[in-house]
Protein backbone atom coordinates (compact mmCIF):
# COMPACT_ATOMS: atom_id res chain seq x y z
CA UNK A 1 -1.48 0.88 8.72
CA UNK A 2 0.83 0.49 11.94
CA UNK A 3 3.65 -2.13 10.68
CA UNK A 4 6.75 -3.88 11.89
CA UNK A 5 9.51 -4.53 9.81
CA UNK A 6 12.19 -7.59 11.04
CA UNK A 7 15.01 -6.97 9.51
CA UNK A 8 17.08 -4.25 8.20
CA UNK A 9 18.49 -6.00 5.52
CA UNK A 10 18.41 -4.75 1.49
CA UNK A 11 15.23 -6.78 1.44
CA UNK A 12 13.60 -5.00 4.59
CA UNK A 13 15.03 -1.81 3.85
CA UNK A 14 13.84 -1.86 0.60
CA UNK A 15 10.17 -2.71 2.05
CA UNK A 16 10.31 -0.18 5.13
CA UNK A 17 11.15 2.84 2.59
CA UNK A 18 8.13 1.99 -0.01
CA UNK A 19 5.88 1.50 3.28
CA UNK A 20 6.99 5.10 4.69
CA UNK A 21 6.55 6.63 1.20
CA UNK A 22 2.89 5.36 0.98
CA UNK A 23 2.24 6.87 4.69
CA UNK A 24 2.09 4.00 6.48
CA UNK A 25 3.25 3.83 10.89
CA UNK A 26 6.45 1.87 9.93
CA UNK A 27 8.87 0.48 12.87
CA UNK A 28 11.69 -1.74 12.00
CA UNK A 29 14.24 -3.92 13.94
CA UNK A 30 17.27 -5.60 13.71
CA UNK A 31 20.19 -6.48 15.75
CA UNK A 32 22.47 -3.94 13.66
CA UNK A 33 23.00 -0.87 14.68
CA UNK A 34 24.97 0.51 11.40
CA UNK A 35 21.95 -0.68 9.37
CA UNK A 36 19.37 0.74 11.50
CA UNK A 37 21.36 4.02 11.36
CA UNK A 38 22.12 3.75 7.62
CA UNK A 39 18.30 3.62 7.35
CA UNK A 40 17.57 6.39 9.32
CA UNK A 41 19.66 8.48 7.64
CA UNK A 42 17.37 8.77 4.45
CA UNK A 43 14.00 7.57 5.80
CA UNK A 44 11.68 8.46 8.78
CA UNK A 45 10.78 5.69 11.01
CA UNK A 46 10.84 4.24 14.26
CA UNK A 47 13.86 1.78 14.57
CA UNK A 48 14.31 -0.55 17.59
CA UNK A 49 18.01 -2.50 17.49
CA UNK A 50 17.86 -6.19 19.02
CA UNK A 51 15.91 -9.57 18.37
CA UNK A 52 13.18 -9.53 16.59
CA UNK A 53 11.96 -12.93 18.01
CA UNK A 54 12.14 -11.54 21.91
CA UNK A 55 8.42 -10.88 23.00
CA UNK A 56 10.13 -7.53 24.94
CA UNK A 57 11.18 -6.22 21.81
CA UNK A 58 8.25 -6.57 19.84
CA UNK A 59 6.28 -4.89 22.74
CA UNK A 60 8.75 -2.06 22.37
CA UNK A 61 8.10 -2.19 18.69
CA UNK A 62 4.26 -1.67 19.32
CA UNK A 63 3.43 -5.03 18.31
CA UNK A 64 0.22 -4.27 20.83
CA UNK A 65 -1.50 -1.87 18.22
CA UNK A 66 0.12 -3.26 14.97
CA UNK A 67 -2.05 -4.68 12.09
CA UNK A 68 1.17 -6.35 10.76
CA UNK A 69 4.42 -7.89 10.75
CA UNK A 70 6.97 -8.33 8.02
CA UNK A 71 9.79 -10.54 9.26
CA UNK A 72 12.34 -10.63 6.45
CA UNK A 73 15.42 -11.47 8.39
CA UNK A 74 18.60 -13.48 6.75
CA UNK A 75 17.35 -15.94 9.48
CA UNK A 76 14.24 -18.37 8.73
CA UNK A 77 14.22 -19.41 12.15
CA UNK A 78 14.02 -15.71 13.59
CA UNK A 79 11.45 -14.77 10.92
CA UNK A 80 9.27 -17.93 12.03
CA UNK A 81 9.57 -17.61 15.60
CA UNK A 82 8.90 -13.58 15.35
CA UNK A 83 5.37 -14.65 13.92
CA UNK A 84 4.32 -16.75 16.35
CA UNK A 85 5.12 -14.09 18.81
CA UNK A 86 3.36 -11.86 17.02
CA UNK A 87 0.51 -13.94 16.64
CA UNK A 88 0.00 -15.71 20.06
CA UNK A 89 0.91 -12.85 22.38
CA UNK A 90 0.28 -10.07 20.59
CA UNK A 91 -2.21 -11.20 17.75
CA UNK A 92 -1.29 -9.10 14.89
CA UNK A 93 -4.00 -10.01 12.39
CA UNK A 94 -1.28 -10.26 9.43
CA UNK A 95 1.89 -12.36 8.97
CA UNK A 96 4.09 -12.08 6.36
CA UNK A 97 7.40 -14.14 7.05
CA UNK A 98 10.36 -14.20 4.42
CA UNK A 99 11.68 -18.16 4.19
CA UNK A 100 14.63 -19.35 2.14
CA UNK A 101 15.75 -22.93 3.21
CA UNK A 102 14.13 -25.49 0.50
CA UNK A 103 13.20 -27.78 3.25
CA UNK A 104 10.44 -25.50 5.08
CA UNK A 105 9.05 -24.79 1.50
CA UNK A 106 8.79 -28.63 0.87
CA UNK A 107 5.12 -28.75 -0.04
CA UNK A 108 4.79 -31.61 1.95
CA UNK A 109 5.46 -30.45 5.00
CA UNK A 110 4.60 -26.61 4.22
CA UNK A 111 0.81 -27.08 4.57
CA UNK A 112 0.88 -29.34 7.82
CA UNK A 113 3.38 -26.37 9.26
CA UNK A 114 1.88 -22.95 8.03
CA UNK A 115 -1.99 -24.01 8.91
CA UNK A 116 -4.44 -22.85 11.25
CA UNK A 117 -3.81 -23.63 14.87
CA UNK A 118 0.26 -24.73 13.76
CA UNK A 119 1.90 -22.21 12.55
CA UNK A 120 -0.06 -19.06 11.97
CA UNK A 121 1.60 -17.49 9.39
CA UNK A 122 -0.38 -15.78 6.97
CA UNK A 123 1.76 -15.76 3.96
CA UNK A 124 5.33 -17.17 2.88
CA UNK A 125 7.70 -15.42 0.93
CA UNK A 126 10.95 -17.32 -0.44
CA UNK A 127 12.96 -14.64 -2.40
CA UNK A 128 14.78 -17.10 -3.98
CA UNK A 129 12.13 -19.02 -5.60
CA UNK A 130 10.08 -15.58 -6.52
CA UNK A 131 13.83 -14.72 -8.51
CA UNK A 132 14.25 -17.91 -10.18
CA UNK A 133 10.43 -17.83 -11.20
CA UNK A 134 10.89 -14.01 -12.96
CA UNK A 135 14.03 -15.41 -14.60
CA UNK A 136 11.93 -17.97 -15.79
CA UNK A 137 9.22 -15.86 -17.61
CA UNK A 138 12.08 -12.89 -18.67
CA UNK A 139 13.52 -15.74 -20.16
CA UNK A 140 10.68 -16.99 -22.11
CA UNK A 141 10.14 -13.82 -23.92
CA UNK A 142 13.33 -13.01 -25.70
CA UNK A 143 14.51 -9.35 -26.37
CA UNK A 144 12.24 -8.20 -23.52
CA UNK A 145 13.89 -7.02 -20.06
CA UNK A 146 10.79 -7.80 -18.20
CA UNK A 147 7.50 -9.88 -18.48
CA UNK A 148 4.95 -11.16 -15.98
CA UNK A 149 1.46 -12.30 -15.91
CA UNK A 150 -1.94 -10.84 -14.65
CA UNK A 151 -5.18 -11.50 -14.78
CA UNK A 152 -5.08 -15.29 -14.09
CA UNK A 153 -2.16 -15.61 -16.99
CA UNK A 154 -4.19 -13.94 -19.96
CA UNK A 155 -2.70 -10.62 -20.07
CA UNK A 156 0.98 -10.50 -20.67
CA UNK A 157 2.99 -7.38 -19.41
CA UNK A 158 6.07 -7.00 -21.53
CA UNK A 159 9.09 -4.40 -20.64
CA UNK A 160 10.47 -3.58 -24.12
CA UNK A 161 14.02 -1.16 -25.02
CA UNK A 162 13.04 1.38 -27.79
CA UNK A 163 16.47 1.37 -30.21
CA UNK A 164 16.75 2.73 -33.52
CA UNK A 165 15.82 -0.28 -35.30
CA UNK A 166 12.23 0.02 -33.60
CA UNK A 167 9.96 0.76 -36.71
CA UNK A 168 7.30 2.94 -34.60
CA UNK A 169 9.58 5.42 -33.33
CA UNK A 170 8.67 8.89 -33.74
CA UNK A 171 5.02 7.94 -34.48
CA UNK A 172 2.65 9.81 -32.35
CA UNK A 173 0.45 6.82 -29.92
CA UNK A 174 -2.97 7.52 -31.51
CA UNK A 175 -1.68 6.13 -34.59
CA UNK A 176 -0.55 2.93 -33.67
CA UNK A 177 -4.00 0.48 -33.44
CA UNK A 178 -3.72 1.09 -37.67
CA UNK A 179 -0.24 -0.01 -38.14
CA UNK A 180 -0.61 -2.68 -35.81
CA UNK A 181 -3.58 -4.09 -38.02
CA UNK A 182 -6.05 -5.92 -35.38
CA UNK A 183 -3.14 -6.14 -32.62
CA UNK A 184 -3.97 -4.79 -29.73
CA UNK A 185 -1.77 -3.58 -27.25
CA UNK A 186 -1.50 -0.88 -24.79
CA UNK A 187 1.48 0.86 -23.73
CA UNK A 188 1.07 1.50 -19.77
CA UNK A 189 4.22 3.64 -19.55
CA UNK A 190 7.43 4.89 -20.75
CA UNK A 191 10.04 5.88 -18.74
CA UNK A 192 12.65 8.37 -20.76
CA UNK A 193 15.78 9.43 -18.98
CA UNK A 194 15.14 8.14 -15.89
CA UNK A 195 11.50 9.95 -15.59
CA UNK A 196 8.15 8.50 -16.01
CA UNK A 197 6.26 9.78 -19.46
CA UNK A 198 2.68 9.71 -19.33
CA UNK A 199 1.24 7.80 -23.12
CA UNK A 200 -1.10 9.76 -24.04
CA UNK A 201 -2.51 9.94 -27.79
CA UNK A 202 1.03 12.72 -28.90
CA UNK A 203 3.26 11.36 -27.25
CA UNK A 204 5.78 9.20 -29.64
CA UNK A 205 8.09 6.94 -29.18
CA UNK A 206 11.93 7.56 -29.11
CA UNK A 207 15.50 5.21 -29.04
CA UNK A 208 16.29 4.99 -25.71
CA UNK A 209 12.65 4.99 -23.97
CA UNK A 210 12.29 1.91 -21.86
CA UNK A 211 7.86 1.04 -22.14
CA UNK A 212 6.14 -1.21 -20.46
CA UNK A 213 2.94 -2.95 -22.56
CA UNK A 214 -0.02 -4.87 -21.94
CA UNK A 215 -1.37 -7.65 -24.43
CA UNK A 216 -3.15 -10.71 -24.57
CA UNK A 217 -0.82 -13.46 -23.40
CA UNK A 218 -1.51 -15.56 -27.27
CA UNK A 219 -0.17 -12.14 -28.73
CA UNK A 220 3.13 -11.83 -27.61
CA UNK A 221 5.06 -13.24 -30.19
CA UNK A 222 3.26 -10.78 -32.51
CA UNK A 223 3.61 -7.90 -30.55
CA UNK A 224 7.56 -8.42 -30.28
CA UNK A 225 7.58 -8.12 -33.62
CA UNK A 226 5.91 -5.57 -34.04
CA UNK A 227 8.41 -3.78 -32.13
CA UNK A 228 10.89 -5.22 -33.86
CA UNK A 229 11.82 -8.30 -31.80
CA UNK A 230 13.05 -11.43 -33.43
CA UNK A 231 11.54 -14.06 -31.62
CA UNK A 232 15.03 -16.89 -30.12
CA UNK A 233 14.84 -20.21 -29.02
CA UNK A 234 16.42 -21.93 -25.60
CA UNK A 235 18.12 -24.58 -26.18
CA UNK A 236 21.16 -24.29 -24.38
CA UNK A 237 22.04 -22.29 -21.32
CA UNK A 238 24.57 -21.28 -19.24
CA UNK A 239 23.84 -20.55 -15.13
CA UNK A 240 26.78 -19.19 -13.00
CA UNK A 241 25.91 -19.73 -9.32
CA UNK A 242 24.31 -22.91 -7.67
CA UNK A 243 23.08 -21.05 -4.43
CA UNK A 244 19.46 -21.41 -3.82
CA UNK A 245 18.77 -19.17 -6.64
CA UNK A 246 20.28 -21.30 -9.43
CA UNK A 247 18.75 -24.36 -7.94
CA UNK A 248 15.42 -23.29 -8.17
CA UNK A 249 15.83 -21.95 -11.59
CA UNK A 250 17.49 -25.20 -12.45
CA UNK A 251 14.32 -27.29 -10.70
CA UNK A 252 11.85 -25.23 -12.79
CA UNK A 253 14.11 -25.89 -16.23
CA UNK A 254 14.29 -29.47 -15.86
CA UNK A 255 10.43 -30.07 -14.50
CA UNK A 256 8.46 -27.44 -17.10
CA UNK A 257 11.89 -27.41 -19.91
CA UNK A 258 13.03 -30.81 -20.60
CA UNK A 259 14.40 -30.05 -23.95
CA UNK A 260 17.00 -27.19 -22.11
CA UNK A 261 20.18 -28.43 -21.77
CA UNK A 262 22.30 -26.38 -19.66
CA UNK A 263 25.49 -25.55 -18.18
CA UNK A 264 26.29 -24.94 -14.30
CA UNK A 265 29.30 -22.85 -12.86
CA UNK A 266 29.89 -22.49 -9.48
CA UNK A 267 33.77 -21.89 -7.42
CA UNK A 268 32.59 -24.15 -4.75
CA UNK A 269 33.81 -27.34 -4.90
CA UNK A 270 31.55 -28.85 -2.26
CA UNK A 271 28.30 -26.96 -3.49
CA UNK A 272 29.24 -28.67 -7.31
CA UNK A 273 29.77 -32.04 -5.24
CA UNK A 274 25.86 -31.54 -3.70
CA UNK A 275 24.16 -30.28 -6.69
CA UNK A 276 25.97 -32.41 -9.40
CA UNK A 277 24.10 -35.78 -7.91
CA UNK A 278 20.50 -33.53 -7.98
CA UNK A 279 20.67 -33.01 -11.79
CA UNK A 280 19.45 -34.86 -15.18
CA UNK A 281 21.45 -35.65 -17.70
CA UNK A 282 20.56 -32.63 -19.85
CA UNK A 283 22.42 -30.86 -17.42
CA UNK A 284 25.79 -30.63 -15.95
CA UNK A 285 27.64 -28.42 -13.53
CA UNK A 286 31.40 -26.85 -13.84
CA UNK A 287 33.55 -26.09 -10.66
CA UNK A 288 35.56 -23.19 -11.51
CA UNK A 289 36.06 -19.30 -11.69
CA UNK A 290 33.12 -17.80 -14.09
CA UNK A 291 35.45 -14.39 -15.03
CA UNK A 292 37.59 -17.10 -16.84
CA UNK A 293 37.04 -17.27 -20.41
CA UNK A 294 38.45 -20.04 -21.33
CA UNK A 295 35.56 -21.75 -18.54
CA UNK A 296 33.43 -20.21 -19.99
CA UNK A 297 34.44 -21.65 -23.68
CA UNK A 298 34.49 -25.12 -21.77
CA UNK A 299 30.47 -23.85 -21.00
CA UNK A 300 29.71 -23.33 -24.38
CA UNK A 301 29.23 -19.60 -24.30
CA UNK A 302 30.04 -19.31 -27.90
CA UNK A 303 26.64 -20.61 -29.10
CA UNK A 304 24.52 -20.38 -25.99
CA UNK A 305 20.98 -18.20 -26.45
CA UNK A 306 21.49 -17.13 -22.92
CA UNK A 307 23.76 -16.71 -19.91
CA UNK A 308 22.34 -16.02 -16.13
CA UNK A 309 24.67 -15.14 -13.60
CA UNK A 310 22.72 -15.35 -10.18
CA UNK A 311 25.59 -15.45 -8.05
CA UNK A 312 25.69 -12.97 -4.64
CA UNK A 313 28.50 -11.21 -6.20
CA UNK A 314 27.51 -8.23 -8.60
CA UNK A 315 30.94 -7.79 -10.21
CA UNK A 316 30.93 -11.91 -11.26
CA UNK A 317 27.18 -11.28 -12.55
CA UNK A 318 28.31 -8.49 -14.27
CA UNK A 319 31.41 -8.99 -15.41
CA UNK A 320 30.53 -12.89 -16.25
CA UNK A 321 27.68 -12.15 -18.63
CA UNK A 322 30.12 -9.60 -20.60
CA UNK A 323 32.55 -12.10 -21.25
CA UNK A 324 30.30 -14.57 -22.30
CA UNK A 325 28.72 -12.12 -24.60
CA UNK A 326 31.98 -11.31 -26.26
CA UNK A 327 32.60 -14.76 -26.95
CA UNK A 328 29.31 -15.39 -28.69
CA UNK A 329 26.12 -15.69 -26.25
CA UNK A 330 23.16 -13.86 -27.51
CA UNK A 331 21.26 -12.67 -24.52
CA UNK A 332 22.36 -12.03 -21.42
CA UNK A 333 20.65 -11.91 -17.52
CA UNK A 334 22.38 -10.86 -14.73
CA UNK A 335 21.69 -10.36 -11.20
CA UNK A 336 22.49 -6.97 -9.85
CA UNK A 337 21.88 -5.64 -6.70
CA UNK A 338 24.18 -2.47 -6.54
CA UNK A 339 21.75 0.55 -8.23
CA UNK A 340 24.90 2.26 -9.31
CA UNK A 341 25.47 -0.30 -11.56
CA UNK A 342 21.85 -1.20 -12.40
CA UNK A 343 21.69 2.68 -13.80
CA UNK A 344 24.48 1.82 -16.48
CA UNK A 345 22.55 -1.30 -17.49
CA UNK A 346 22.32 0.37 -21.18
CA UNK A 347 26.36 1.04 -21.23
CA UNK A 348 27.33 -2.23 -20.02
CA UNK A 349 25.19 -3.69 -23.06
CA UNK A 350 23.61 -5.93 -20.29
CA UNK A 351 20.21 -7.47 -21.72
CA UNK A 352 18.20 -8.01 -18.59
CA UNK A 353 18.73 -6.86 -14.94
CA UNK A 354 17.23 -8.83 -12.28
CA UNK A 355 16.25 -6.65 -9.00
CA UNK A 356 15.91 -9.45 -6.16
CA UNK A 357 14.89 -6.31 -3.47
CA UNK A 358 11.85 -5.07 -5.78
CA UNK A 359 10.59 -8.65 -6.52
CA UNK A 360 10.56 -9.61 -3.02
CA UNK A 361 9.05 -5.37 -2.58
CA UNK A 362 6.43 -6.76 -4.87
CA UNK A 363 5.81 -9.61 -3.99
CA UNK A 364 5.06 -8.33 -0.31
CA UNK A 365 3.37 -5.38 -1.13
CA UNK A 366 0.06 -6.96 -2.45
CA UNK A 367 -0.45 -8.17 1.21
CA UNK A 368 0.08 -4.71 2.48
CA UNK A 369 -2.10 -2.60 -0.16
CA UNK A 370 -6.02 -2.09 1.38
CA UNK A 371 -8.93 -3.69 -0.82
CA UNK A 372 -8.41 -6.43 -3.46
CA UNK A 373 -5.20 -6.23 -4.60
CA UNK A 374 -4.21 -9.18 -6.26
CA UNK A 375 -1.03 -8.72 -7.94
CA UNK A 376 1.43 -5.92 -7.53
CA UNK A 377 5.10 -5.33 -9.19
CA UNK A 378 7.19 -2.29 -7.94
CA UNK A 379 9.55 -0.92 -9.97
CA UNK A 380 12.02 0.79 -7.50
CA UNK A 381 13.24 4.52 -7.69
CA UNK A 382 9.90 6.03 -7.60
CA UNK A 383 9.00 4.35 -11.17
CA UNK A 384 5.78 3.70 -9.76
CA UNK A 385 4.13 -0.14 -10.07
CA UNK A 386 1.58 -2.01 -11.72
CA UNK A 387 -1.12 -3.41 -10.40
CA UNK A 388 -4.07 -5.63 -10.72
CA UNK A 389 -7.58 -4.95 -8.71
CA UNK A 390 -9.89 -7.48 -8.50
CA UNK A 391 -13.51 -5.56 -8.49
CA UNK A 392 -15.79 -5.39 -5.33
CA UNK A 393 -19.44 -4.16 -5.20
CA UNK A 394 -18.58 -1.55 -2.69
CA UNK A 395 -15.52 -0.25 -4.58
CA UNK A 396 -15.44 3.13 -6.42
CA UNK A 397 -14.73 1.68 -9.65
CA UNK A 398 -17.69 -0.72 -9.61
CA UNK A 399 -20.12 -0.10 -12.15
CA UNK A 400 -18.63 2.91 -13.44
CA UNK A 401 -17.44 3.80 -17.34
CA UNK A 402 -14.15 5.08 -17.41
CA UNK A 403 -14.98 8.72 -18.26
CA UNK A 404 -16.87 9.11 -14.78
CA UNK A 405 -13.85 8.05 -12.32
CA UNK A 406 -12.24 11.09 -11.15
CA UNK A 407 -8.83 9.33 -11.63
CA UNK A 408 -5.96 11.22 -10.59
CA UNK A 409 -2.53 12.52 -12.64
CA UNK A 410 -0.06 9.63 -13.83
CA UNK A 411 -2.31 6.37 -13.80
CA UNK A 412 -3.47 4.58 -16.86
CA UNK A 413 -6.10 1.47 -17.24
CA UNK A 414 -4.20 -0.90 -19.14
CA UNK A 415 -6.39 -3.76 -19.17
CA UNK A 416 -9.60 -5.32 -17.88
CA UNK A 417 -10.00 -8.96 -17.56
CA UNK A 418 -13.56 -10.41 -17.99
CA UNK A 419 -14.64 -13.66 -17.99
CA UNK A 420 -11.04 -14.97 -18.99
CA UNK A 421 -10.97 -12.38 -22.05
CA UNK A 422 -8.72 -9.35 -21.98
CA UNK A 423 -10.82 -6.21 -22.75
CA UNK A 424 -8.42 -2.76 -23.80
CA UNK A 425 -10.78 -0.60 -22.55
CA UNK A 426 -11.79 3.30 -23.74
CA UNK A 427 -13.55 6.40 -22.06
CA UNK A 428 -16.71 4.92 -22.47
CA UNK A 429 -15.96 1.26 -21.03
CA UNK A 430 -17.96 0.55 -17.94
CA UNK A 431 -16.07 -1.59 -15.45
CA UNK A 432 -18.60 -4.34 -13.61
CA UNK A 433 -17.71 -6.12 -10.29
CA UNK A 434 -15.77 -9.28 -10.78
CA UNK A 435 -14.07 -7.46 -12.79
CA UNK A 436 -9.98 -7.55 -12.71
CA UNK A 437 -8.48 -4.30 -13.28
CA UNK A 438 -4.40 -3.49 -14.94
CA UNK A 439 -3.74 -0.32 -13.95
CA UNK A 440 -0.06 1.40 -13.76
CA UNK A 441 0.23 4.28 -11.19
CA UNK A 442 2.68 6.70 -10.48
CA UNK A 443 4.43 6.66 -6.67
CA UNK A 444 2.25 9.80 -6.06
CA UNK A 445 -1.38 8.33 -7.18
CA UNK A 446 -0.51 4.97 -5.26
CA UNK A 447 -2.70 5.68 -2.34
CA UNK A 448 -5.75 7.31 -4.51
CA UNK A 449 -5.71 4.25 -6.49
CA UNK A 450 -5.53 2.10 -2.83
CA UNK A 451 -8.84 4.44 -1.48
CA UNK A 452 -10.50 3.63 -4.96
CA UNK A 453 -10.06 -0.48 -4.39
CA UNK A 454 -10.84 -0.13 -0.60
CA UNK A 455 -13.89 -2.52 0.40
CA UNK A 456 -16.61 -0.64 2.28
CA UNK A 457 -17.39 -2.03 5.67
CA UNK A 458 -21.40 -2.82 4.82
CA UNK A 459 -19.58 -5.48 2.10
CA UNK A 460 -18.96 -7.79 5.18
């Protein structure tokens, strides 16, 4: 695919480098010259440095042969405008525009706005909301650095921390549908030292080994503890940072989590001044530095279940969370954009990292990826993604057992979803059209699994 790229920002960058790496015609633009070069320095595309909203630049950019745009500026405005350009003079069939302000995302004005013969945008990406809503569901499944839903929310991917206290460690795969006794769960992948493991029936289980599994979304109390993962209640919480972020995690706590009572913290007095007359009366917001323990105290960190620190500042995240763990809170969730520091998650006894640039990746990606992709969730540093594939008559997997498909190295069927029951298939499972598919892929079998879920043309 030929695609544009507005904006050279972590969030754009982030994009433009997966898009290259999956051989796609990738141009980017921004009105930065040291990002553009930064860029170029580790990734081979086409930059163009000026507005991405000016019809001359976009013509530069090949917007005349494109089949998309991804305008992920810091700038709503830009990012809107740059799709109608794209659309009315240029008509690039797909829009994908990045949108942070609240207001534009008020449902009641988002579907007069973003319609058919208004403005054309194809789809709408807030980063902000897609954070606070993985925050939500990490936070929902305790002792767990990741979780997400596929399959119309009846499989349940879990991202589980092997430690010594695990009591399946050192027990080879094929042996664990025995001792889980009617549980059934499959592990998708482990990654071990920063490289991906393949689970095959030998492989076992070690401290250390971060796995990602799939289960049915009833088991996953169950399955924690299996793994031995106490299950822990929310009741109280601490947030530091009321930027869009915490708002939106805040909206979705007191609309779906009445019983939550939380703590705010935020060092601007004028932000705590907005916010404070937004909130219930379960929750209330601090002004004040959150690297100050004795705030913190104030907060309650000393018998909170959880602290998230979603502030734009990775050393307050970091450094936040650790403070409040030493006084007492059980689980901590931090932002943390820097990868330096998101590689010494384990040593800074951090509980959960949140990645905003590979859940906005993901989140983009399943409008990028050829045939029915319906869900996709990048990992970042080649860790390769899972996916789910809705099934097609003309696909390659349609009717076919498992056994048959010429699959390549590095991917693994986790699930199949069939009429709203989650199937763990085996070699001899045939996989029927309407079917949804989990599958997790290595960064080098991406594009094998993409020609495998590709429509043919006759479908139409």
């Amino acid at each position: 695919m030929k695609i544009i790229v507005c904006g050279a920002g972590e969030i754009g960058s982030n994009i433009a480098k997966q898009l290259v790496y999956e051989d796609n015609d990738v141009t980017i633009i921004d009105e930065s010259e040291s990002l553009l070069r930064l860029l170029n320095k580790s990734v081979d595309l086409k930059s163009i440095c000026g507005k991405p909203s000016h019809p001359a630049i976009l013509e530069k950019a090949g917007a005349d042969e494109a089949d998309m745009i991804i305008a992920v500026s810091d700038s709503d405005e830009i990012n809107i405008i740059s799709c109608e350009m794209a659309n009315h003079l240029f008509k690039i069939p797909l829009k994908v525009s990045r949108i942070k302000e609240s207001e534009y995302l008020n449902p009641h004005f988002t579907k007069k706005l973003f319609s058919s013969g208004k403005i054309e945008v194809d789809a709408i990406i807030s980063p902000e909301l897609e954070v606070a809503k993985d925050v939500i569901r990490k936070l929902n499944t305790p002792g767990a650095f990741d979780s997400f839903y596929l399959g119309d929310k009846k499989a349940r991917i879990v991202g589980i921390s092997i430690n010594e206290n695990c009591p399946i460690i050192n027990t080879p795969l094929r042996m664990l549908p025995g001792i889980f006794s009617g549980l059934e769960v499959k592990i998708l992948s482990i990654f071990r030292k920063n490289k991906i493991v393949v689970p095959t029936g030998k492989v076992e289980l070690y401290p250390g080994d971060d796995i990602y599994i799939c289960i049915r979304n009833e088991d996953i109390l169950r399955a924690l503890r299996v793994f031995g993962i106490k299950p822990q209640e929310n009741r109280k919480l601490i947030v530091v940072g009321a930027g869009n972020i915490g708002l939106n995690i805040l909206k979705i706590l007191e609309k779906d989590y009445p019983d939550i009572n939380c703590k705010i913290i935020d060092n601007n007095l004028e932000r705590t001044k907005e916010i404070s007359s937004m909130l219930s009366k379960q929750n209330t917001i601090l002004f004040g530095d959150a690297t100050d323990s004795n705030l913190l105290k104030e907060a309650g960190a000393s018998n909170a279940e959880a602290i998230i620190t979603v502030t734009d500042d990775d050393e307050v995240n970091i450094f936040s969370s650790l403070l409040a763990k030493d006084l007492g809170c059980k689980r901590t969730m931090a932002i943390v954009n820097n990868s330096n520091y998101r590689n010494l998650s384990k040593k800074l006894d951090l509980d959960v990292l949140i990645n905003p640039g590979n859940i906005t990746t993901s989140a983009i990606l399943q409008y990028v990826r050829r045939g029915k992709v319906k869900e996709v969730h990048d990992f970042g540093n080649e860790r390769g993604e899972i996916m789910e594939i809705e099934i097609l008559p003309t696909t390659k997997f349609a009717d076919k057992k498992i056994s048959d498909l010429d699959m390549p190295e590095g991917v693994v069927i986790g699930g199949i979803v069939r009429d709203k029951k989650v199937i763990f298939p085996e070699e001899n499972t045939t996989i029927f059209v309407k079917d949804k598919l989990i599958i997790f892929s290595e960064p080098s079998s991406i594009k094998d699994i993409e020609k495998y879920s590709e429509v043919n043309i006759e479908f139409f």
